[in-house]
Protein backbone atom coordinates (compact mmCIF):
# COMPACT_ATOMS: atom_id res chain seq x y z
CA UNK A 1 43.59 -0.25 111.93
CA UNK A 2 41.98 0.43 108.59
CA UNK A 3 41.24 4.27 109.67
CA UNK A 4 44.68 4.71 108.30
CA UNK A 5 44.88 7.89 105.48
CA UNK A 6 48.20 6.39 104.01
CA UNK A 7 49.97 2.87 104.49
CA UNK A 8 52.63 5.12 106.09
CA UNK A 9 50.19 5.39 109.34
CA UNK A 10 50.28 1.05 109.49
CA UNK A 11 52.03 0.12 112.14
CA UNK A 12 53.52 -3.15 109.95
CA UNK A 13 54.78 -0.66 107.64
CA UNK A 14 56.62 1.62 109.67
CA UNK A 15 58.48 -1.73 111.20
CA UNK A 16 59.05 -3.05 107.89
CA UNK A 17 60.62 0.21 106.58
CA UNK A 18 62.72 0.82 109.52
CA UNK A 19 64.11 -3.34 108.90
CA UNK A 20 64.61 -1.76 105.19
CA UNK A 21 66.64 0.91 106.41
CA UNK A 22 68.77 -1.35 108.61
CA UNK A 23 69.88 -3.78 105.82
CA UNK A 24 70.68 -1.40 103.45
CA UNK A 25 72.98 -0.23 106.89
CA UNK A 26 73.87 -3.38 107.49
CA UNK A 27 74.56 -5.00 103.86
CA UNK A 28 77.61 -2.10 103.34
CA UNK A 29 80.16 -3.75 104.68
CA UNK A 30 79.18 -7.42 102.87
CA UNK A 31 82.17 -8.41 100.72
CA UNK A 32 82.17 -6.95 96.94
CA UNK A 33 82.09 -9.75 95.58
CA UNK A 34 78.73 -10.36 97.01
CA UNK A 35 77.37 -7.01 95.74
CA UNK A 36 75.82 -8.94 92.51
CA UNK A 37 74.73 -11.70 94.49
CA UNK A 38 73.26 -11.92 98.14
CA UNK A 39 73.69 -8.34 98.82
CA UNK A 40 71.72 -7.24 95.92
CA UNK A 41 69.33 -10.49 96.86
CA UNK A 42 68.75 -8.68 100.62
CA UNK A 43 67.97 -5.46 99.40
CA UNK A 44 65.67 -6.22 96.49
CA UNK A 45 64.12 -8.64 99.34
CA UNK A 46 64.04 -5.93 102.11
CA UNK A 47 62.55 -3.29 99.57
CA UNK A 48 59.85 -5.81 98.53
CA UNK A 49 58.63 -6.03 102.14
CA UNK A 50 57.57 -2.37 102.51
CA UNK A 51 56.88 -2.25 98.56
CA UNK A 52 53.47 -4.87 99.05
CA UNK A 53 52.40 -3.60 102.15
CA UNK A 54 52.08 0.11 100.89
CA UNK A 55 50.57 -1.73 97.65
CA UNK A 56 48.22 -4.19 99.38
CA UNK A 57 46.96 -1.03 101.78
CA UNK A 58 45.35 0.87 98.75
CA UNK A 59 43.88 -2.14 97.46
CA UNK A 60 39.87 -1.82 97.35
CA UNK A 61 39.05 -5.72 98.02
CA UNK A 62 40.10 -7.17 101.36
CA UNK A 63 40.95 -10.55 99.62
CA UNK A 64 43.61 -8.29 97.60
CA UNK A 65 44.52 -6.93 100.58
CA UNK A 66 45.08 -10.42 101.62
CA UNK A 67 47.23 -11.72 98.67
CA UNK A 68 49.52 -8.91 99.55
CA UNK A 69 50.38 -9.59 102.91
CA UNK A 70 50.49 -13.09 101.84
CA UNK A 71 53.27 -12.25 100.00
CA UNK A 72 55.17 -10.52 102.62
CA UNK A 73 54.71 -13.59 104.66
CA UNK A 74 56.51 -15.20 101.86
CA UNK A 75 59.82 -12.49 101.52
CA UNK A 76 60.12 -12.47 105.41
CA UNK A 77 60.42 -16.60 105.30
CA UNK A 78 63.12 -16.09 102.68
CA UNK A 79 64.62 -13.63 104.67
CA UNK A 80 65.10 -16.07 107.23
CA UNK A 81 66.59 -18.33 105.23
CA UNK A 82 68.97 -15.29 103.96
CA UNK A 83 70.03 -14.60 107.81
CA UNK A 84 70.78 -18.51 108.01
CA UNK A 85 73.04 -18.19 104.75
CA UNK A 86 74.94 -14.68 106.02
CA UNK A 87 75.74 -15.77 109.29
CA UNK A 88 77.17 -19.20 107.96
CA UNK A 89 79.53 -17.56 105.55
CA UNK A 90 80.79 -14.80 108.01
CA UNK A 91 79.59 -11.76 106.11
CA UNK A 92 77.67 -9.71 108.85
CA UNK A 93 77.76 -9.52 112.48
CA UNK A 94 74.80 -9.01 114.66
CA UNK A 95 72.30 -11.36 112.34
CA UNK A 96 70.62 -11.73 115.69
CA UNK A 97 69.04 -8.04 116.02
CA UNK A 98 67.99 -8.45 112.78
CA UNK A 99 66.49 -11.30 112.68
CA UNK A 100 64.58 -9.81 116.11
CA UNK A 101 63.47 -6.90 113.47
CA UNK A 102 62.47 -9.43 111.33
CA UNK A 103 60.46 -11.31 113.93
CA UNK A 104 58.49 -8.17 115.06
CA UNK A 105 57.71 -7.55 111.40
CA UNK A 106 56.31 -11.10 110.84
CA UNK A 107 54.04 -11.02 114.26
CA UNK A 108 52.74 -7.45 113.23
CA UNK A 109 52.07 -8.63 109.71
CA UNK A 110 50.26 -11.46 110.38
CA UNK A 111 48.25 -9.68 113.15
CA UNK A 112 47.03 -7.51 110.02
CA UNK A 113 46.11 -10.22 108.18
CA UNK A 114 44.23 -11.74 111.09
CA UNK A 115 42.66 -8.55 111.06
CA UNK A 116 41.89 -8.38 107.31
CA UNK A 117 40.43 -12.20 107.08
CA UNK A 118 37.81 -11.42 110.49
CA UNK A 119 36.91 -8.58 108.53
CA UNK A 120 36.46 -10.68 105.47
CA UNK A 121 34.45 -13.33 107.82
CA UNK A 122 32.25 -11.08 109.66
C-alpha cells in the first residue's frame, strides 16, 4: 500500500474523490437558499475528505499519517449526520447511494489506518 508514488495511486483516495465528485453532482439541485448553508457545509466537508488523505500520504511520520486519517474518520461521521439532515428536509433524492459511497470510503479508510498503526506496532 505504501509503494504508492502519489496519494492519487491510494485506493481510499480515488473512492473519496470520486464521493467528492458526486456531491458536488448531487448538491446542484439543493434549494438556493441552502447554497450558504448545508450545501456549502457538504462541499467544504466532501473536499476535506480527499484534501487530508492526499495531505496525510506525504507525511514522513506514520503517527502523522495517523492523525490524518483520523480526521477523515471524523468528516465521514459528520457526513453521516449531513445525509440524516438532507433526507429529513427533502432536499436530495437518492441519499442512499451516497451514503453506500460513503460507507466504502469509511471501510477503505480505516483499512489504511489499520495498516498504518501495524506498521507503527511492528
Amino acid at each position: 500500500m505504501e509503494q504508492s508514488k502519489s496519494f492519487e495511486d491510494v485506493p481510499v483516495w480515488q473512492k473519496a474523490h470520486q464521493f467528492v465528485l458526486s456531491i458536488y453532482e448531487k448538491t446542484k439541485f439543493c434549494p438556493k437558499e441552502e447554497l450558504c448553508g448545508l450545501t456549502s457545509q457538504f462541499r467544504r466537508a466532501s473536499a476535506s475528505i480527499g484534501a487530508n488523505i492526499s495531505e496525510g500520504y506525504k507525511k514522513n511520520s506514520t503517527r502523522d499519517k495517523l492523525w490524518f486519517f483520523n480526521i477523515v474518520q471524523g468528516v465521514l461521521e459528520e457526513y453521516s449526520y449531513y445525509f440524516i439532515l438532507t433526507e429529513d428536509l427533502n432536499y436530495v433524492e437518492d441519499i442512499k447511494s451516497q451514503n453506500e459511497s460513503l460507507i466504502e470510503v469509511s471501510k477503505l479508510s480505516k483499512a489504511y489506518s489499520r495498516f498504518l498503526l501495524n506498521s507503527l506496532n511492528s
